[in-house]
PDB file of N, CA and C in Angstrom:
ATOM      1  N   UNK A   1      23.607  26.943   1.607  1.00  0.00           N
ATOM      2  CA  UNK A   1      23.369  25.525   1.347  1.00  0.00           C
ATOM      3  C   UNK A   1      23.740  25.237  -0.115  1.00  0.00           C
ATOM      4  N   UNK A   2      24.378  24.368  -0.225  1.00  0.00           N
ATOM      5  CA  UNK A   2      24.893  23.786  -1.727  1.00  0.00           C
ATOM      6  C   UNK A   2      23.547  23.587  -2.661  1.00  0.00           C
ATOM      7  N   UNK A   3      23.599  23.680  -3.881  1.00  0.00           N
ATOM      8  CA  UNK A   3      22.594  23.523  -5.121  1.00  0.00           C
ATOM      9  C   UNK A   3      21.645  22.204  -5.167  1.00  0.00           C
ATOM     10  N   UNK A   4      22.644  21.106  -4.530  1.00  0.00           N
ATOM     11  CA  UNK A   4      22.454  19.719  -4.697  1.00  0.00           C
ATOM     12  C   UNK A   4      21.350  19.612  -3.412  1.00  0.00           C
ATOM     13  N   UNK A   5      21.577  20.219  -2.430  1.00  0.00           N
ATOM     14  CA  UNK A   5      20.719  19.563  -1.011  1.00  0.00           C
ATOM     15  C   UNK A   5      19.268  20.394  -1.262  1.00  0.00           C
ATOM     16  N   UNK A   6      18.824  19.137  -0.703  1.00  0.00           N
ATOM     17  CA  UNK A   6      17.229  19.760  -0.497  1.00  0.00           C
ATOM     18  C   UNK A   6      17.028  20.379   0.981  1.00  0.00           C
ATOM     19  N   UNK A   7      16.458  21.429   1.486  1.00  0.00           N
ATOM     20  CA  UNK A   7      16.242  21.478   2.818  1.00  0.00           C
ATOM     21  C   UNK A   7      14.574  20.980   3.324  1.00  0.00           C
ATOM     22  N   UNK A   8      14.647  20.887   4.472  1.00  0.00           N
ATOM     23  CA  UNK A   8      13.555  20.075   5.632  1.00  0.00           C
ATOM     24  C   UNK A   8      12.622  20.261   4.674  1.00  0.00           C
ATOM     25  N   UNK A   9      11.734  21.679   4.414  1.00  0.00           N
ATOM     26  CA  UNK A   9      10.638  22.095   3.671  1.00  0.00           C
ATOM     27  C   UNK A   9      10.272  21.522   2.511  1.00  0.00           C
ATOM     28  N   UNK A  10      11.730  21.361   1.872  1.00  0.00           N
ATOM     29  CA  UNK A  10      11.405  20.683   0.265  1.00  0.00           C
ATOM     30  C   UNK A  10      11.048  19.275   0.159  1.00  0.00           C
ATOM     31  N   UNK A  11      11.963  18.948   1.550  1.00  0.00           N
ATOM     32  CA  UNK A  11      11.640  17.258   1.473  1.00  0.00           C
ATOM     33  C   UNK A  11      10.391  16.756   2.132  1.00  0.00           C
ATOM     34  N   UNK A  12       9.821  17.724   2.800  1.00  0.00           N
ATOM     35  CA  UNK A  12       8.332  17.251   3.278  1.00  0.00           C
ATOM     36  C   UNK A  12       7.490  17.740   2.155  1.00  0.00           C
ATOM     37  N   UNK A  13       7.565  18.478   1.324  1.00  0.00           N
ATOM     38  CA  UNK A  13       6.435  18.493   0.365  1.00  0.00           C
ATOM     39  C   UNK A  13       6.822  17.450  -0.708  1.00  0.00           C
ATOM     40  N   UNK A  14       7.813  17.134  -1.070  1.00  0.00           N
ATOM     41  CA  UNK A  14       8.126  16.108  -1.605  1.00  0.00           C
ATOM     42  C   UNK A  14       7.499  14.938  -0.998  1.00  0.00           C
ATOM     43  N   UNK A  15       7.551  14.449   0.080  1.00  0.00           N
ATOM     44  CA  UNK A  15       7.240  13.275   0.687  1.00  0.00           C
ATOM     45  C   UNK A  15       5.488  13.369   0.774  1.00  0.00           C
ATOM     46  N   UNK A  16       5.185  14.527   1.092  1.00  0.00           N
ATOM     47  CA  UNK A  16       3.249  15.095   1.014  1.00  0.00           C
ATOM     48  C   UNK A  16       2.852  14.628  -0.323  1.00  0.00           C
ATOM     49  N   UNK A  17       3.707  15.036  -1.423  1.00  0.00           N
ATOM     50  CA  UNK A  17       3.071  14.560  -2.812  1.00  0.00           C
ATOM     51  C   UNK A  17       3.283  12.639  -2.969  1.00  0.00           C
ATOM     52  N   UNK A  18       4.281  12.280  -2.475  1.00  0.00           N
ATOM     53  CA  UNK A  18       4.438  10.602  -2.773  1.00  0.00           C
ATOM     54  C   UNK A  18       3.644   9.931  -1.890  1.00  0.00           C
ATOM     55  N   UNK A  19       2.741  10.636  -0.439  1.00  0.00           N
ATOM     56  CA  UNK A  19       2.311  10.007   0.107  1.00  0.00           C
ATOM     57  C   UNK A  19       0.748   9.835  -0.114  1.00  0.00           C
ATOM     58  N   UNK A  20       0.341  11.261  -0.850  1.00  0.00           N
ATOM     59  CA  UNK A  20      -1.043  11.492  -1.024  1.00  0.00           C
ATOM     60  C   UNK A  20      -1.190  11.031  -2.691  1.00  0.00           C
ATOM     61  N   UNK A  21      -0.210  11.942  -3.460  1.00  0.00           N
ATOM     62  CA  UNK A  21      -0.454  11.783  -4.620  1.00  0.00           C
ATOM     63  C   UNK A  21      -0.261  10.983  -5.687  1.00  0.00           C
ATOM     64  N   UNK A  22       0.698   9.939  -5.444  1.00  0.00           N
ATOM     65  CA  UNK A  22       1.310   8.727  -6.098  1.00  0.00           C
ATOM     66  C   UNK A  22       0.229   7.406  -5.866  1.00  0.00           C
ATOM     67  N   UNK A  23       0.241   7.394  -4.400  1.00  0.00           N
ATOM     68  CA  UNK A  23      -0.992   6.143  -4.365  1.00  0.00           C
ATOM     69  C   UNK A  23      -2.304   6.182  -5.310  1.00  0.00           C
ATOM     70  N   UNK A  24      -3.200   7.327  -5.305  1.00  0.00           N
ATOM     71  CA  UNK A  24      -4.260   7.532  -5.907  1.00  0.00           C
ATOM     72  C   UNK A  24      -3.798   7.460  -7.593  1.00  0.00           C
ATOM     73  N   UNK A  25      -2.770   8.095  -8.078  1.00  0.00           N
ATOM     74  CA  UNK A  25      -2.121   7.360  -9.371  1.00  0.00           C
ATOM     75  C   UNK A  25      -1.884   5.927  -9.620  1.00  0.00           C
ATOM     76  N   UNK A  26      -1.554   5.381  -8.786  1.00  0.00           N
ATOM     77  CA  UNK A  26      -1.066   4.014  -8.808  1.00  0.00           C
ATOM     78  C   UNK A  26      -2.262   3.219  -8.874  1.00  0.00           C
ATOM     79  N   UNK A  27      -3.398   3.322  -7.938  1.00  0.00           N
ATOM     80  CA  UNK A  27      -4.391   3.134  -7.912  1.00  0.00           C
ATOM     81  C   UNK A  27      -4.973   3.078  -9.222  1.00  0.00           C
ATOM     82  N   UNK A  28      -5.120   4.440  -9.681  1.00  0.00           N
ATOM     83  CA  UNK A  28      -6.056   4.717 -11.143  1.00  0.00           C
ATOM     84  C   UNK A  28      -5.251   3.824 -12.380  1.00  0.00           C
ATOM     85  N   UNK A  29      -3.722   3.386 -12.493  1.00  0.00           N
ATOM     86  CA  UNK A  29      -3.455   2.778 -13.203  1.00  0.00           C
ATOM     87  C   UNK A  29      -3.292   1.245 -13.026  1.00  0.00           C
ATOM     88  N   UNK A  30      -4.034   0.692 -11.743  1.00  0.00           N
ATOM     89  CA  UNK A  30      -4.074  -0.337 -11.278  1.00  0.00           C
ATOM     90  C   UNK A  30      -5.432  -0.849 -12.246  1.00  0.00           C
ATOM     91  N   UNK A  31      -6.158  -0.112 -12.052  1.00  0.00           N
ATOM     92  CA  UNK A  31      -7.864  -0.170 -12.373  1.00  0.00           C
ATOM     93  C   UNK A  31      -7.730  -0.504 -14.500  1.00  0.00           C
ATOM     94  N   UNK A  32      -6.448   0.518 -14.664  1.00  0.00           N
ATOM     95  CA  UNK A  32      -6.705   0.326 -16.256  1.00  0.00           C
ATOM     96  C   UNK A  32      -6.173  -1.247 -16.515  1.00  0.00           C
ATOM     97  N   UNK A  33      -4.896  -1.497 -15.802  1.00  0.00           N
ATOM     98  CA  UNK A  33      -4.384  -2.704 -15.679  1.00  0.00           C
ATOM     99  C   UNK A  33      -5.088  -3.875 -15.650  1.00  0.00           C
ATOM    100  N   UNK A  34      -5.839  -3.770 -14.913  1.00  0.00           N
ATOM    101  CA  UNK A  34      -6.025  -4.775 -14.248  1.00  0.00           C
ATOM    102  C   UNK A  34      -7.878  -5.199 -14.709  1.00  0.00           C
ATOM    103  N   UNK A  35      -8.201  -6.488 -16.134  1.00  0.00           N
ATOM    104  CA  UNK A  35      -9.198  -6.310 -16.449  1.00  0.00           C
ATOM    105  C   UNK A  35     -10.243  -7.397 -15.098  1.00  0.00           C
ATOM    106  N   UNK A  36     -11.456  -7.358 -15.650  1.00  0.00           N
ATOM    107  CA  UNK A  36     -12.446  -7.444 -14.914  1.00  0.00           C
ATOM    108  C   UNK A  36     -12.263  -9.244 -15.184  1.00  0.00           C
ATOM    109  N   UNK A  37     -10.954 -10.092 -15.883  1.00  0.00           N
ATOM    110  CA  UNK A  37     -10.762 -11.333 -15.305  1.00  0.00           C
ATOM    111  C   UNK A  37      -9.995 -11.658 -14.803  1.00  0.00           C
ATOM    112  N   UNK A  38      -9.044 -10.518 -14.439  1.00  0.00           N
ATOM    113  CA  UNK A  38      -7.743 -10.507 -13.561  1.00  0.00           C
ATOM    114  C   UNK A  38      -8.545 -10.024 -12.029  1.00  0.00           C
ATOM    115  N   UNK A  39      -9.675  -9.353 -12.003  1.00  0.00           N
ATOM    116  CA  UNK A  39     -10.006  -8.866 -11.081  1.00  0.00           C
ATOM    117  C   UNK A  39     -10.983  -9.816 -10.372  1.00  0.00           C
ATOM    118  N   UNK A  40     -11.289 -11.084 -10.872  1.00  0.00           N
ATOM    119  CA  UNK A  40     -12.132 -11.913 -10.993  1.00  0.00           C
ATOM    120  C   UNK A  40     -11.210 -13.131 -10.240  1.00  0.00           C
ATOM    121  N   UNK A  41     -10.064 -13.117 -10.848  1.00  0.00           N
ATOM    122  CA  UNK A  41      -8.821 -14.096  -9.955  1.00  0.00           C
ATOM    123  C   UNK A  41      -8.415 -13.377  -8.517  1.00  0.00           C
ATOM    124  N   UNK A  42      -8.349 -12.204  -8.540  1.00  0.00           N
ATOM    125  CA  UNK A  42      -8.118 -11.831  -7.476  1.00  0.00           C
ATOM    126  C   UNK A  42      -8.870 -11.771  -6.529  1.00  0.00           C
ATOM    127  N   UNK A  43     -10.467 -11.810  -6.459  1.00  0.00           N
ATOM    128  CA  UNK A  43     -11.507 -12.007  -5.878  1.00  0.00           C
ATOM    129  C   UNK A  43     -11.748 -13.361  -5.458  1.00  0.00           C
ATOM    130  N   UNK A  44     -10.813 -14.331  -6.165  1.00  0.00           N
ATOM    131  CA  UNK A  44     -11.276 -15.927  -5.877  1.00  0.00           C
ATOM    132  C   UNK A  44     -10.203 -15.973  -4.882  1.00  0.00           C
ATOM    133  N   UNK A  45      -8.683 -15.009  -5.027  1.00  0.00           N
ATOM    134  CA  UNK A  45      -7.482 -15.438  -3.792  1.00  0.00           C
ATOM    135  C   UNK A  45      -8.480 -14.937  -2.647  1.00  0.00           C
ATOM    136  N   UNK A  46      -8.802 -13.948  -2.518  1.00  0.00           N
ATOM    137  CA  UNK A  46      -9.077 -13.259  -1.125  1.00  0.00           C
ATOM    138  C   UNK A  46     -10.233 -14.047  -0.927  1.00  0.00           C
ATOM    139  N   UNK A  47     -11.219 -14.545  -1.254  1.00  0.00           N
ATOM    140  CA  UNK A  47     -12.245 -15.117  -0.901  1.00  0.00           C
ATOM    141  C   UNK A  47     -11.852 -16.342  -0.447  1.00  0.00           C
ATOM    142  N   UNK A  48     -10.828 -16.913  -0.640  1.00  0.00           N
ATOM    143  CA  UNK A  48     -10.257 -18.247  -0.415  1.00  0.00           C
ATOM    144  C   UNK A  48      -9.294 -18.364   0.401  1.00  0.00           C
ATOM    145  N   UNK A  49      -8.602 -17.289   0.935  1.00  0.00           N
ATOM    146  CA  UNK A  49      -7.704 -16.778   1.480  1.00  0.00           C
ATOM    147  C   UNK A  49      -8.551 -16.405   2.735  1.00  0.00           C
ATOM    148  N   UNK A  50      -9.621 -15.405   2.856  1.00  0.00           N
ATOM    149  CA  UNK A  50     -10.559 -15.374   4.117  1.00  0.00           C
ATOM    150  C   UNK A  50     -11.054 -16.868   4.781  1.00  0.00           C
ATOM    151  N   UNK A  51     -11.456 -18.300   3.587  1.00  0.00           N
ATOM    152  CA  UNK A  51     -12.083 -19.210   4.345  1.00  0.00           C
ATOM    153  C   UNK A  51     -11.004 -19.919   4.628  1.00  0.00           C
ATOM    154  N   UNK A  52     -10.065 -19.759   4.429  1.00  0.00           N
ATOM    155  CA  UNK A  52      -8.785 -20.671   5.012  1.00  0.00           C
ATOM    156  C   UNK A  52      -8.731 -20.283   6.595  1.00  0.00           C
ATOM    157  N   UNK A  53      -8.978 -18.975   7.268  1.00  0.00           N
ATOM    158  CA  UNK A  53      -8.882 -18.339   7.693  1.00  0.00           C
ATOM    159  C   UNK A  53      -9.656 -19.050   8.846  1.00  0.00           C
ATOM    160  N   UNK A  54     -10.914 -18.610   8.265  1.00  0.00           N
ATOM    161  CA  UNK A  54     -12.302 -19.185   9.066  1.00  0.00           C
ATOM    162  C   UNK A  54     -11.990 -21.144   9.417  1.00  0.00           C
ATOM    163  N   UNK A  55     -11.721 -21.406   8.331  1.00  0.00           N
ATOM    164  CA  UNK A  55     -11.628 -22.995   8.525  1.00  0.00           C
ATOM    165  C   UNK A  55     -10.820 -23.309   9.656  1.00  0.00           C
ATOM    166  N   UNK A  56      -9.640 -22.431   9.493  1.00  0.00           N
ATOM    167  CA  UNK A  56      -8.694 -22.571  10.991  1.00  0.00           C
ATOM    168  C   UNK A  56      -9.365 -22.513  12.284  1.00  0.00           C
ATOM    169  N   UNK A  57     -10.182 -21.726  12.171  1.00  0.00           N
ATOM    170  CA  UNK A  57     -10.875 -21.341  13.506  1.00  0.00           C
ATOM    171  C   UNK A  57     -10.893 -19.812  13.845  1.00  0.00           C
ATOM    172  N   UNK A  58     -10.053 -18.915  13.115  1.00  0.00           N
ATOM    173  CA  UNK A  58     -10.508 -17.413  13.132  1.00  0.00           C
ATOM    174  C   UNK A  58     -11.294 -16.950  13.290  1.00  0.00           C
ATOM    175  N   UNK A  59     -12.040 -16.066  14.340  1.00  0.00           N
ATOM    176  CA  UNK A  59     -13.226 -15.011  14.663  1.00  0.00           C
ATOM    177  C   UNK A  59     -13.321 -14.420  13.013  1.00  0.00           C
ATOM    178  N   UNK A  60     -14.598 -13.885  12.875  1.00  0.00           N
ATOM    179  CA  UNK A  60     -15.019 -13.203  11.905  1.00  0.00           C
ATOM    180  C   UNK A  60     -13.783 -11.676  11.664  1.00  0.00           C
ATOM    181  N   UNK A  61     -13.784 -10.953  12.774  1.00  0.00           N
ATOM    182  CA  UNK A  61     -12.868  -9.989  12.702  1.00  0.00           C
ATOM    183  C   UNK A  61     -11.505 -10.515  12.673  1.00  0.00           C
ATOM    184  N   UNK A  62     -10.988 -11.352  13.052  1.00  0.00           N
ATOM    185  CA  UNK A  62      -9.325 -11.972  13.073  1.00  0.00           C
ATOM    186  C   UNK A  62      -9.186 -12.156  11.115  1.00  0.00           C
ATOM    187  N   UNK A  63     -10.057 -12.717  11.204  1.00  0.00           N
ATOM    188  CA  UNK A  63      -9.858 -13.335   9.718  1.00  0.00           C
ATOM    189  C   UNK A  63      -9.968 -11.982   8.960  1.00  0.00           C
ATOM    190  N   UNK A  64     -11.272 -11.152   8.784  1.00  0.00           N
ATOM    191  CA  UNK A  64     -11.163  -9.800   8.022  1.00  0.00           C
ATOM    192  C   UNK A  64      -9.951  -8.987   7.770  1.00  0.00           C
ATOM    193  N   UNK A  65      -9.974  -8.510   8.996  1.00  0.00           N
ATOM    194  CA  UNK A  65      -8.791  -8.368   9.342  1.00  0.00           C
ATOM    195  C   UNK A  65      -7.034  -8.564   8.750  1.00  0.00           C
ATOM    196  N   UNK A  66      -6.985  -9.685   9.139  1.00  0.00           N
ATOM    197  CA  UNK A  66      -5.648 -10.339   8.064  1.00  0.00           C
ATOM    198  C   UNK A  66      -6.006 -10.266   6.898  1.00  0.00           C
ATOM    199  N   UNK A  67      -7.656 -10.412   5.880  1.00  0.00           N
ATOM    200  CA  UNK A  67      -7.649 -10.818   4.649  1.00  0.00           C
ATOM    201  C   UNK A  67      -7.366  -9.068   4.319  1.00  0.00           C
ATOM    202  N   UNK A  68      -7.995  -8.295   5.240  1.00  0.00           N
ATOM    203  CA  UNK A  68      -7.419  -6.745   4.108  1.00  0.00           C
ATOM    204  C   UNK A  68      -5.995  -6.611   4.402  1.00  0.00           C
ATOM    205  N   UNK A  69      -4.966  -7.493   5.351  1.00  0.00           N
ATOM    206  CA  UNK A  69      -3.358  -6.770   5.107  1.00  0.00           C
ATOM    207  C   UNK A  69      -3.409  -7.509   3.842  1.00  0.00           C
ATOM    208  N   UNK A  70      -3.942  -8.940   3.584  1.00  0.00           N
ATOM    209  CA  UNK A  70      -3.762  -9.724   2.371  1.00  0.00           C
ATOM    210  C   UNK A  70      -4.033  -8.942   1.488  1.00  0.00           C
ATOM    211  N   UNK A  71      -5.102  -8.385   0.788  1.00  0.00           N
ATOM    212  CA  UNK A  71      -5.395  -7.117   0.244  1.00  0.00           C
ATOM    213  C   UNK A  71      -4.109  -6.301  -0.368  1.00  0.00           C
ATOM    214  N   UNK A  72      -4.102  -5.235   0.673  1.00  0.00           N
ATOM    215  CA  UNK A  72      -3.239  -4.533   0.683  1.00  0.00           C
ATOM    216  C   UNK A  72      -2.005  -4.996   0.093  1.00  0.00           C
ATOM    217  N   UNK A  73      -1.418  -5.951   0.369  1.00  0.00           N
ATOM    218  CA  UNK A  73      -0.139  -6.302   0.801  1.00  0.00           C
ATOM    219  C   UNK A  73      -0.155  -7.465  -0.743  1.00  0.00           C
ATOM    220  N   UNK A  74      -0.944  -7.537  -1.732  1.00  0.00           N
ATOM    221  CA  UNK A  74      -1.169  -8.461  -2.921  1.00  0.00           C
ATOM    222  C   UNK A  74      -1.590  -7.714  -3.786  1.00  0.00           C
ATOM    223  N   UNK A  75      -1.848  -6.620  -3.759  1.00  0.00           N
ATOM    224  CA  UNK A  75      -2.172  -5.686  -4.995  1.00  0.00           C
ATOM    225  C   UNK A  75      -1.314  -4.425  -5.108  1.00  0.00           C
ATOM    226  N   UNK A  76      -1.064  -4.084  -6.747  1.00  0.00           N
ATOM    227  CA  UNK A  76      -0.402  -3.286  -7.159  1.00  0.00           C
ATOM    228  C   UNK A  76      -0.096  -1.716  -6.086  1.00  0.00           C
ATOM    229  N   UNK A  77      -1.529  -1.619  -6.231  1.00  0.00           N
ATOM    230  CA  UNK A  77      -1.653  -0.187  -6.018  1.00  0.00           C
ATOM    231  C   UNK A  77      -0.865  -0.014  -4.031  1.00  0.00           C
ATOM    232  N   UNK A  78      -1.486  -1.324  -3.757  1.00  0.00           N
ATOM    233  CA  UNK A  78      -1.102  -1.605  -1.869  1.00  0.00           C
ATOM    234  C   UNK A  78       0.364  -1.905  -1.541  1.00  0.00           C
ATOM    235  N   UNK A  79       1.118  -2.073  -2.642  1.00  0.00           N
ATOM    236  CA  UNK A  79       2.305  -2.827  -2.330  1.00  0.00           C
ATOM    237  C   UNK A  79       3.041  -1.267  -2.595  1.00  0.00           C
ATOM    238  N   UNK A  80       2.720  -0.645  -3.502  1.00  0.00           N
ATOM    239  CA  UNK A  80       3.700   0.563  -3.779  1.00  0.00           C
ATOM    240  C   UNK A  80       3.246   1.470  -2.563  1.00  0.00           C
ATOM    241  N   UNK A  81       2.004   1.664  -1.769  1.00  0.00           N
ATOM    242  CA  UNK A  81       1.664   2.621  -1.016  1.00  0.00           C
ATOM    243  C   UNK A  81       2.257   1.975   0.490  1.00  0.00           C
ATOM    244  N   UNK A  82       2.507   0.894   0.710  1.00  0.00           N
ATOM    245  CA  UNK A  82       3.388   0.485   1.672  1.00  0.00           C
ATOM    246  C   UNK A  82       4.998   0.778   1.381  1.00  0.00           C
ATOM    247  N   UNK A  83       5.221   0.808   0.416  1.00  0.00           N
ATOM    248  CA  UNK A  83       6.632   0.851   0.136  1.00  0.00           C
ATOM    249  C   UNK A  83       7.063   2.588   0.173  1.00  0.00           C
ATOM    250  N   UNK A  84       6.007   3.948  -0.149  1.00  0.00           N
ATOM    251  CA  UNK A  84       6.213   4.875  -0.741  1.00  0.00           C
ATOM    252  C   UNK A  84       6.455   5.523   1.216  1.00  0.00           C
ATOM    253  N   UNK A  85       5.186   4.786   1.678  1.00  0.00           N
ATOM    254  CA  UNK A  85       4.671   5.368   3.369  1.00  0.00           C
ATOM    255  C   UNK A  85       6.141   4.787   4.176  1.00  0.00           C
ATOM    256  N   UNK A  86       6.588   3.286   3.991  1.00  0.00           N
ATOM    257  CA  UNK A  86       7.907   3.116   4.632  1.00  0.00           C
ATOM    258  C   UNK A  86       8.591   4.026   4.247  1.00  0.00           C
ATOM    259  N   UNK A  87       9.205   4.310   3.306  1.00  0.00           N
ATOM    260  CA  UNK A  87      10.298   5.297   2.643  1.00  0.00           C
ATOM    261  C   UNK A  87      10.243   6.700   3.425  1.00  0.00           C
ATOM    262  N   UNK A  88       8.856   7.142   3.434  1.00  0.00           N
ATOM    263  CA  UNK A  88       8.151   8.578   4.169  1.00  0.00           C
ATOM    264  C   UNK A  88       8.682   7.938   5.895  1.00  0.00           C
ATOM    265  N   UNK A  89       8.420   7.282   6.281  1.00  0.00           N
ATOM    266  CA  UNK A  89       8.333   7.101   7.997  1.00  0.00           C
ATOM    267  C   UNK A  89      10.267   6.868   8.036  1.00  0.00           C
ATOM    268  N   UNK A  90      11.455   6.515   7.082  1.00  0.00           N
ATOM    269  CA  UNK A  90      12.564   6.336   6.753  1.00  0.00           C
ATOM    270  C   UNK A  90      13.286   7.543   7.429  1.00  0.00           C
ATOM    271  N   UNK A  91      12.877   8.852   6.438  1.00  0.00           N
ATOM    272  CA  UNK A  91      13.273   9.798   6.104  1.00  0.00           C
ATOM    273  C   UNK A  91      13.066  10.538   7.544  1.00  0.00           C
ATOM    274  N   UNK A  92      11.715  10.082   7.731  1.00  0.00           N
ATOM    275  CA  UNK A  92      11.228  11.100   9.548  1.00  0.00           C
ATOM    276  C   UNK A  92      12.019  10.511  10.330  1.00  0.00           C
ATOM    277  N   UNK A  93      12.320   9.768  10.337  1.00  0.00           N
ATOM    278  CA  UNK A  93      13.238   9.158  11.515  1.00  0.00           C
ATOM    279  C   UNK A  93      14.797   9.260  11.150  1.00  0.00           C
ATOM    280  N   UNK A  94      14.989   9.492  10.158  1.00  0.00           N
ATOM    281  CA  UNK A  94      16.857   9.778   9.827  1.00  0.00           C
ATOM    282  C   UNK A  94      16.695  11.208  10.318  1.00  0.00           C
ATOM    283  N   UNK A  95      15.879  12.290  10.178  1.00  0.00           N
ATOM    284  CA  UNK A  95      15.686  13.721  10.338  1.00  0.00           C
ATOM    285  C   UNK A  95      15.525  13.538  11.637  1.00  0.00           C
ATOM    286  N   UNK A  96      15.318  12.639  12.550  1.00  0.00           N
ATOM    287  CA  UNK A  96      15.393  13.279  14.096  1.00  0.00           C
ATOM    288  C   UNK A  96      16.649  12.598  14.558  1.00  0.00           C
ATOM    289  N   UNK A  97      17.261  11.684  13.800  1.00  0.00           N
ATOM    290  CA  UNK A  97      18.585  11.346  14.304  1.00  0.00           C
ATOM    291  C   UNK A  97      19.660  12.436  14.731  1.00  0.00           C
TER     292      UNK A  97
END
């Protein structure tokens, strides 16, 4: 095998460390980032973002529900761990092609 290629083994521990170990980084530098009045705005979207929810007419769980993809899917640490896990589910599926 050439110098340049990684084989199967290397690229799953590679992908084991970006999937486990990058989020919980990202995370911990989310927390330094991010002070307790930025965290204070972000508590007023999702709280406001859930009763929009409810006001529509959403079940208690429908609305939860959507407000943690909102969550997820609006914060630092959630946006890179969706992006790192697509990239990971990318790679598994080019490898069974």
């Amino acid at each position: 095998m050439p110098e340049n290629q990684v084989d199967a083994e290397q690229m799953k521990e590679i992908f084991k460390v970006i999937k486990e170990d990058v989020p919980e980084l990202l995370d911990r530098i989310t927390k330094i980032l991010y002070n307790s009045a930025e965290a204070e705005k972000f508590g007023v979207s999702v709280a406001t973002f859930y009763k929009a929810l409810k006001d529509a007419g959403m079940t208690n769980e429908q609305a939860f529900e959507l407000t943690r993809k909102f969550m997820d899917n609006t914060s630092l640490g959630g946006m890179l761990k969706n992006m790192v896990g697509g990239a990971a589910q990318g790679a598994a599926s080019a490898r069974k092609e």
